[in-house]
C-alpha atoms as a PDB file:
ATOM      1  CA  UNK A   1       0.000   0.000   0.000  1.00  0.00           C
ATOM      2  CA  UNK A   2       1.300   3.721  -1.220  1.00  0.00           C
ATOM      3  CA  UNK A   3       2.021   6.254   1.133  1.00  0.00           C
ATOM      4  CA  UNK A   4      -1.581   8.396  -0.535  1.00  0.00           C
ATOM      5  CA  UNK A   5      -3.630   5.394  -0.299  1.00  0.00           C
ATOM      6  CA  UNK A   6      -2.638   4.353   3.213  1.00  0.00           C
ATOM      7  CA  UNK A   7      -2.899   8.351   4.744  1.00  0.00           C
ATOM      8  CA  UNK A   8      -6.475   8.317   2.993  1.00  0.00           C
ATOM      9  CA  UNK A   9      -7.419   5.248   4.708  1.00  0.00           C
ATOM     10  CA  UNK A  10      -6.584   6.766   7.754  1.00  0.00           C
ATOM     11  CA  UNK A  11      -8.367   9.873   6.944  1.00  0.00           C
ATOM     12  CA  UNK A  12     -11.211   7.518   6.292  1.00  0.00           C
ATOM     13  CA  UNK A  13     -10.577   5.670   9.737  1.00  0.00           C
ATOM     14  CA  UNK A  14     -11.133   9.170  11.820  1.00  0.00           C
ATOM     15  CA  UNK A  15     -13.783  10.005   9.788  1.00  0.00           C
ATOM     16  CA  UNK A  16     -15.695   7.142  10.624  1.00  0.00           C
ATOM     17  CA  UNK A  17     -15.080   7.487  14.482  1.00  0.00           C
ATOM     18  CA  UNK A  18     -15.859  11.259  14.585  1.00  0.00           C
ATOM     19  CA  UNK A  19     -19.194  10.044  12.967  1.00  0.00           C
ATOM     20  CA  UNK A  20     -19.680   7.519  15.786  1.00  0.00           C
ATOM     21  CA  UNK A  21     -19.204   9.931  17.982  1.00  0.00           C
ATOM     22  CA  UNK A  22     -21.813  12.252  16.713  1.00  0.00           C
ATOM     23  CA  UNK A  23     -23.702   9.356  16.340  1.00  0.00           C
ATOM     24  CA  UNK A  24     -23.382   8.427  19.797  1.00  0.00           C
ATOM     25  CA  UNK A  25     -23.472  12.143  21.131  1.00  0.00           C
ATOM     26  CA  UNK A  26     -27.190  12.162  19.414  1.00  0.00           C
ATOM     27  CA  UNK A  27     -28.362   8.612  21.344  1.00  0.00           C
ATOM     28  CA  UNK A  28     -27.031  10.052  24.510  1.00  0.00           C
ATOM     29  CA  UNK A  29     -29.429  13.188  23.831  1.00  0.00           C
ATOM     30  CA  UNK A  30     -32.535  11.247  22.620  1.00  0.00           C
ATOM     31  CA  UNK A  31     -31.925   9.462  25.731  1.00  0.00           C
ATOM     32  CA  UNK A  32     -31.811  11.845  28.129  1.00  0.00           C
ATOM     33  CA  UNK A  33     -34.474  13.751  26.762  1.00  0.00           C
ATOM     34  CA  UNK A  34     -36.872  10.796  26.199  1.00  0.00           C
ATOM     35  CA  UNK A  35     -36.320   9.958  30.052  1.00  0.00           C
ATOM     36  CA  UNK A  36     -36.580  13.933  31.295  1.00  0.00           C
ATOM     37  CA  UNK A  37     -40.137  13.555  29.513  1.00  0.00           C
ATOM     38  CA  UNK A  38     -41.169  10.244  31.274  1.00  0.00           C
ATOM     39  CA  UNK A  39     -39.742  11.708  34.641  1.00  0.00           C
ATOM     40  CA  UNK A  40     -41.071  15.099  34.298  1.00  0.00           C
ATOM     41  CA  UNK A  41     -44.609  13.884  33.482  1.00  0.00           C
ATOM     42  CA  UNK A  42     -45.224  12.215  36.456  1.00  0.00           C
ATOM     43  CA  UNK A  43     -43.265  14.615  38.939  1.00  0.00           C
ATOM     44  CA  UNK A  44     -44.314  17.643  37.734  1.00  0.00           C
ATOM     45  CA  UNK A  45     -48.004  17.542  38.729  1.00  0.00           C
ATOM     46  CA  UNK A  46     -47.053  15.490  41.523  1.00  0.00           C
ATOM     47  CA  UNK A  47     -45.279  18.673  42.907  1.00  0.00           C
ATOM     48  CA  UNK A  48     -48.207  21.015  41.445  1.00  0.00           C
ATOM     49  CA  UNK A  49     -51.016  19.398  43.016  1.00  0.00           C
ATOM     50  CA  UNK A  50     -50.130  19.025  46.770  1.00  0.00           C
ATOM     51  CA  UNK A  51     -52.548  19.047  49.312  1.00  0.00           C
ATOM     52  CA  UNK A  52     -52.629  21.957  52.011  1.00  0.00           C
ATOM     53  CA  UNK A  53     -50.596  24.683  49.760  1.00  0.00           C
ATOM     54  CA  UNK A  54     -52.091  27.244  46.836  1.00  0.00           C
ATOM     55  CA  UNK A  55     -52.466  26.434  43.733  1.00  0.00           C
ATOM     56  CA  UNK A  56     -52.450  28.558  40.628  1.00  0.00           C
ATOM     57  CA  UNK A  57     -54.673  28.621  38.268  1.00  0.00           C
ATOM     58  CA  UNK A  58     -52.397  28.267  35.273  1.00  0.00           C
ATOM     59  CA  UNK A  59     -50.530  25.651  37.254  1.00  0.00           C
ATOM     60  CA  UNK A  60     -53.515  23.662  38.254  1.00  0.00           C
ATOM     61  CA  UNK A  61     -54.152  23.584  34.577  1.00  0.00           C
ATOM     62  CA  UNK A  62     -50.329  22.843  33.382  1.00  0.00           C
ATOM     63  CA  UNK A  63     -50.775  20.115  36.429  1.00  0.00           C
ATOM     64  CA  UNK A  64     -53.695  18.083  35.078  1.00  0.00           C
ATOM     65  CA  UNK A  65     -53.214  18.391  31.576  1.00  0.00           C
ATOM     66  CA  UNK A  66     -49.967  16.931  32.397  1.00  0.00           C
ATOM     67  CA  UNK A  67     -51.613  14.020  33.920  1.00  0.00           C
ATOM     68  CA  UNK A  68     -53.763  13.167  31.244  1.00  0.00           C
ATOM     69  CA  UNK A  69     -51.515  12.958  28.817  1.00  0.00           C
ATOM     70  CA  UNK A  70     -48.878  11.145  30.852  1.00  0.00           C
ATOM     71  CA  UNK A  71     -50.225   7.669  30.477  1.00  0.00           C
ATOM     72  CA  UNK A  72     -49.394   7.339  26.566  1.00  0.00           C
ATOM     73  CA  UNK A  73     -46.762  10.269  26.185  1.00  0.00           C
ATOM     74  CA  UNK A  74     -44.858   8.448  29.043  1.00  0.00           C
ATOM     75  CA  UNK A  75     -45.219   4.677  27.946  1.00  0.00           C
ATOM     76  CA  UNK A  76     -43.619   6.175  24.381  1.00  0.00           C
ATOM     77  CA  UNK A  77     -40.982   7.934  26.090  1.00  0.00           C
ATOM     78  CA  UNK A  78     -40.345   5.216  28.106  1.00  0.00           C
ATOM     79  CA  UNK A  79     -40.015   2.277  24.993  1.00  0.00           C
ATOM     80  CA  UNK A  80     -37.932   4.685  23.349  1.00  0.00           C
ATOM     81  CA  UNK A  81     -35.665   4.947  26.452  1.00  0.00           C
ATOM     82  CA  UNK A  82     -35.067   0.887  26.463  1.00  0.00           C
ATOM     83  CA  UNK A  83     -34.905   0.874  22.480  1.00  0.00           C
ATOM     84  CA  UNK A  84     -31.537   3.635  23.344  1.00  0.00           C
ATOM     85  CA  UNK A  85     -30.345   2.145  25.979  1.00  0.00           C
ATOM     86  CA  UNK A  86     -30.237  -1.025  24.111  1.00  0.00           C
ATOM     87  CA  UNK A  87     -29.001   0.456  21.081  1.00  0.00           C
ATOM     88  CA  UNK A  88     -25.744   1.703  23.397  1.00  0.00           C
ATOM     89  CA  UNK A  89     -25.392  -0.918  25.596  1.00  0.00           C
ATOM     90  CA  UNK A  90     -22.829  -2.774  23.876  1.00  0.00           C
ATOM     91  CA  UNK A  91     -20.356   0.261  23.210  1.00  0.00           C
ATOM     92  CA  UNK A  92     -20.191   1.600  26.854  1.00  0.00           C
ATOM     93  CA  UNK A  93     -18.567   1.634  29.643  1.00  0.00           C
ATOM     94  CA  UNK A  94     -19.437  -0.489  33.042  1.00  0.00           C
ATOM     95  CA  UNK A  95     -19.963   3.427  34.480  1.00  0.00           C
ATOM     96  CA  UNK A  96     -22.280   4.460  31.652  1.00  0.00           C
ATOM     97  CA  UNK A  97     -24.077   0.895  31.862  1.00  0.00           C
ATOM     98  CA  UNK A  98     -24.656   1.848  35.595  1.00  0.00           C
ATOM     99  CA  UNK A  99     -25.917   5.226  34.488  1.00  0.00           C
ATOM    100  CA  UNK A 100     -28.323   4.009  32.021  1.00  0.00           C
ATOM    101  CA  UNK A 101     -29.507   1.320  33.991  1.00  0.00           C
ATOM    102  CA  UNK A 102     -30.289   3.839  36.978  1.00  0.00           C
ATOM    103  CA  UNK A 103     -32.020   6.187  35.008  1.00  0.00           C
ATOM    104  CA  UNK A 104     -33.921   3.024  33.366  1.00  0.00           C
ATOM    105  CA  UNK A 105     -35.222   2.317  37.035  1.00  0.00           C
ATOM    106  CA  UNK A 106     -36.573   6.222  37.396  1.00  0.00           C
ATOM    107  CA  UNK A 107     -37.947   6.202  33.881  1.00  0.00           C
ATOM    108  CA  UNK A 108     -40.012   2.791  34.586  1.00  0.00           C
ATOM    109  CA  UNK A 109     -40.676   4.114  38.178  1.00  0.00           C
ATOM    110  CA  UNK A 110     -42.553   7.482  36.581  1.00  0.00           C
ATOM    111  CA  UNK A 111     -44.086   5.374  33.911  1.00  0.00           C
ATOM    112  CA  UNK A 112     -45.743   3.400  36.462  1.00  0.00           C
ATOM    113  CA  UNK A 113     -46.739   6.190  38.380  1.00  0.00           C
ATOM    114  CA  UNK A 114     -47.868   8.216  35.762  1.00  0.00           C
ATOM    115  CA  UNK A 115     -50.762   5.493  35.565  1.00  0.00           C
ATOM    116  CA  UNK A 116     -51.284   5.796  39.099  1.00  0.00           C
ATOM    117  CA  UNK A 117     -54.400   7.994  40.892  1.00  0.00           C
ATOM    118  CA  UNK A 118     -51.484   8.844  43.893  1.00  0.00           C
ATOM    119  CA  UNK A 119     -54.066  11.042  45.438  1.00  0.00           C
ATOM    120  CA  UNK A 120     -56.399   8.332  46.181  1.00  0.00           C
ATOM    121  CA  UNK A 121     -53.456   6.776  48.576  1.00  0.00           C
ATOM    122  CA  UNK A 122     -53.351  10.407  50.303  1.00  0.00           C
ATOM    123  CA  UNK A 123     -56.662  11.315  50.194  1.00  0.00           C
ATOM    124  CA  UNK A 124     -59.071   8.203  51.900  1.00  0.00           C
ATOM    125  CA  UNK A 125     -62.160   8.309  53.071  1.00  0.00           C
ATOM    126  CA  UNK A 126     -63.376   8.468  56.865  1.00  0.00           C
ATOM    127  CA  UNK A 127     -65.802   4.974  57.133  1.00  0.00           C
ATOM    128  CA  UNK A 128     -66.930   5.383  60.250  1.00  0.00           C
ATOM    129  CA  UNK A 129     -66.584   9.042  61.774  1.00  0.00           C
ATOM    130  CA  UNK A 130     -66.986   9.610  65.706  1.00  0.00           C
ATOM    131  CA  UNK A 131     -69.125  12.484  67.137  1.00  0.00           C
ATOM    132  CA  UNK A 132     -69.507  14.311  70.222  1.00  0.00           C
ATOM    133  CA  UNK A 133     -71.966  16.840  71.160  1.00  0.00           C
ATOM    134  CA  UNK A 134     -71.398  20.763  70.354  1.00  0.00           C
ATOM    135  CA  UNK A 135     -70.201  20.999  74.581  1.00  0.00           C
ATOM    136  CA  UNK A 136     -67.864  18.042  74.780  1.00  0.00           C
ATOM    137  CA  UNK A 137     -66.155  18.489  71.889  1.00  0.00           C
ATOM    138  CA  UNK A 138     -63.026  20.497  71.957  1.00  0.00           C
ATOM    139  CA  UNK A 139     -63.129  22.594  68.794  1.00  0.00           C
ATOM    140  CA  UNK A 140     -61.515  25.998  68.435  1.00  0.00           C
ATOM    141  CA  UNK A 141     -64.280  28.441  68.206  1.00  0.00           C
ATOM    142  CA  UNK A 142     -62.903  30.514  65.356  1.00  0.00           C
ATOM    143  CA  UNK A 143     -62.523  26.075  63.804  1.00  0.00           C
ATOM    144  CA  UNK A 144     -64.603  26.544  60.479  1.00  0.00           C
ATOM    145  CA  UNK A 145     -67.006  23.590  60.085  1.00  0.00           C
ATOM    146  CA  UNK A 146     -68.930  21.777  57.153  1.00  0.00           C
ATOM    147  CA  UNK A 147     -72.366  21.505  58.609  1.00  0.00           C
ATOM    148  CA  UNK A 148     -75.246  19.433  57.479  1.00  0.00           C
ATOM    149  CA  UNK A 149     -78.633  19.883  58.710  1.00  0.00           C
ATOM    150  CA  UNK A 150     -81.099  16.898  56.996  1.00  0.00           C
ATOM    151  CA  UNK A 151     -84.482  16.544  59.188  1.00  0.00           C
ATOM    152  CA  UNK A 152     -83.774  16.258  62.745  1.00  0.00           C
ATOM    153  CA  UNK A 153     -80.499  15.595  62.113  1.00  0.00           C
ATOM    154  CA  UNK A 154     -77.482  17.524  62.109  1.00  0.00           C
ATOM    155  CA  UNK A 155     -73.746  17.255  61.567  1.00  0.00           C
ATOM    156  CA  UNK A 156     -70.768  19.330  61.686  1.00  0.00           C
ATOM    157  CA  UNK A 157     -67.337  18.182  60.332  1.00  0.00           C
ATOM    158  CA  UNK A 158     -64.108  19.894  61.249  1.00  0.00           C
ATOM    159  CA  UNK A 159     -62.422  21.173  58.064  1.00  0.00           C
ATOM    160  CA  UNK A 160     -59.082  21.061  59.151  1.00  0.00           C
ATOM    161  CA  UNK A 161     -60.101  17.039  59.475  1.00  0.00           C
ATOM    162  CA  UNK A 162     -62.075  17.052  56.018  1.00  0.00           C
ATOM    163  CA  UNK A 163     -58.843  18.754  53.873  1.00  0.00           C
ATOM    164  CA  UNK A 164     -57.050  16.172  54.509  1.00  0.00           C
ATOM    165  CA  UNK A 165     -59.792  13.135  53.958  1.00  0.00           C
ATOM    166  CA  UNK A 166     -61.589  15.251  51.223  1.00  0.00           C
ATOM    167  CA  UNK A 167     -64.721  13.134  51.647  1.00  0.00           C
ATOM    168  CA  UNK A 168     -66.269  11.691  54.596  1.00  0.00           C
ATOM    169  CA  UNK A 169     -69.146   8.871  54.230  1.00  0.00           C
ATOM    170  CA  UNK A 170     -71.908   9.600  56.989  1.00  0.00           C
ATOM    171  CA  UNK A 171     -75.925   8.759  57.700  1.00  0.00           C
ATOM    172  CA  UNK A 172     -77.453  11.944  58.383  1.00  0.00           C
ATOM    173  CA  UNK A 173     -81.547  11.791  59.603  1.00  0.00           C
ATOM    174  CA  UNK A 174     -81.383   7.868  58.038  1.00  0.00           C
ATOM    175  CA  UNK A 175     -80.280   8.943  54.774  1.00  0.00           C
ATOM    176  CA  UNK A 176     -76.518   7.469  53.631  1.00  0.00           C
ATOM    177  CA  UNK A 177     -74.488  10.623  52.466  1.00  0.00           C
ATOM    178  CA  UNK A 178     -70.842  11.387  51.502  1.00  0.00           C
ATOM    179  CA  UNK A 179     -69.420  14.457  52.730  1.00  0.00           C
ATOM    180  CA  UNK A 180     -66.683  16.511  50.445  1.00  0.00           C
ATOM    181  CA  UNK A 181     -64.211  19.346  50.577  1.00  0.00           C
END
């Protein structure tokens, strides 16, 4: 092999790897931003939405649009995150393998949860409330209540005990009836 021949096969040989390198620099991206997607889906209005603490408008809004597109946006993101990882698995490092398979684990973890009604688990209801009359109990007097009068009957539930429940399942005057706020 000439001198020409054998300095353009070289030429040829770092072409080739800067070209891998792009290549590889672009799977790397996809990557991470297919798994900021899946992780931001379900953490996002998971942060938004908290009980106890304002919520904006525009967030509220950001928050459960979020949610209901998570379920398919994430399960995408998510294949396409596997399909990378995959794709690079072979031509890393035991550190980068690590890395992928860590962020594999929160990817899988938010795709899961993005399926997941997480306020349900926070917010049960109260089977079987206890009551005491207006002068036993030991209320605040500035405490705000929910009240419910229904024929002879009536009932007054703490709101600082119905944020956190949200709904309350009661039989006021006979009638079944579930209490919300």
């Amino acid at each position: 092999m000439n001198t020409s021949s054998q300095s353009e096969h070289e030429f040829r040989g770092r072409l080739a790897q800067q070209t891998d390198r792009r290549a590889s620099r672009w799977i790397w991206v996809l990557f991470f931003l297919c798994s900021f997607a899946t992780i931001a889906l379900f953490f996002i209005p998971a942060f938004i939405i908290r009980p106890f603490r304002h919520q904006a408008p525009r967030a509220l809004f950001l928050a459960m649009a979020l949610r209901q597109r998570a379920p398919v946006i994430t399960l995408i993101a998510a294949l396409a995150c596997f399909a990378l990882a995959f794709a690079m698995w072979s031509a890393v490092g035991r550190w980068r393998k690590a890395l992928l398979v860590l962020t594999l684990l929160v990817v899988t973890f938010s795709a899961v949860m993005a399926r997941q009604n997480y306020f349900e688990w926070m917010f049960h209801p109260i089977a079987g409330p206890q009551f005491l009359a207006q002068a036993e109990s030991k209320l605040d007097p500035k405490e705000m209540i929910l009240a419910v009068h229904f024929g002879t009957d009536d009932r007054g539930y703490p709101i600082s005990q119905m944020a956190y429940h949200h709904v309350l399942n009661d039989v006021v005057g006979g009638v079944p009836i579930v209490a919300t706020y």
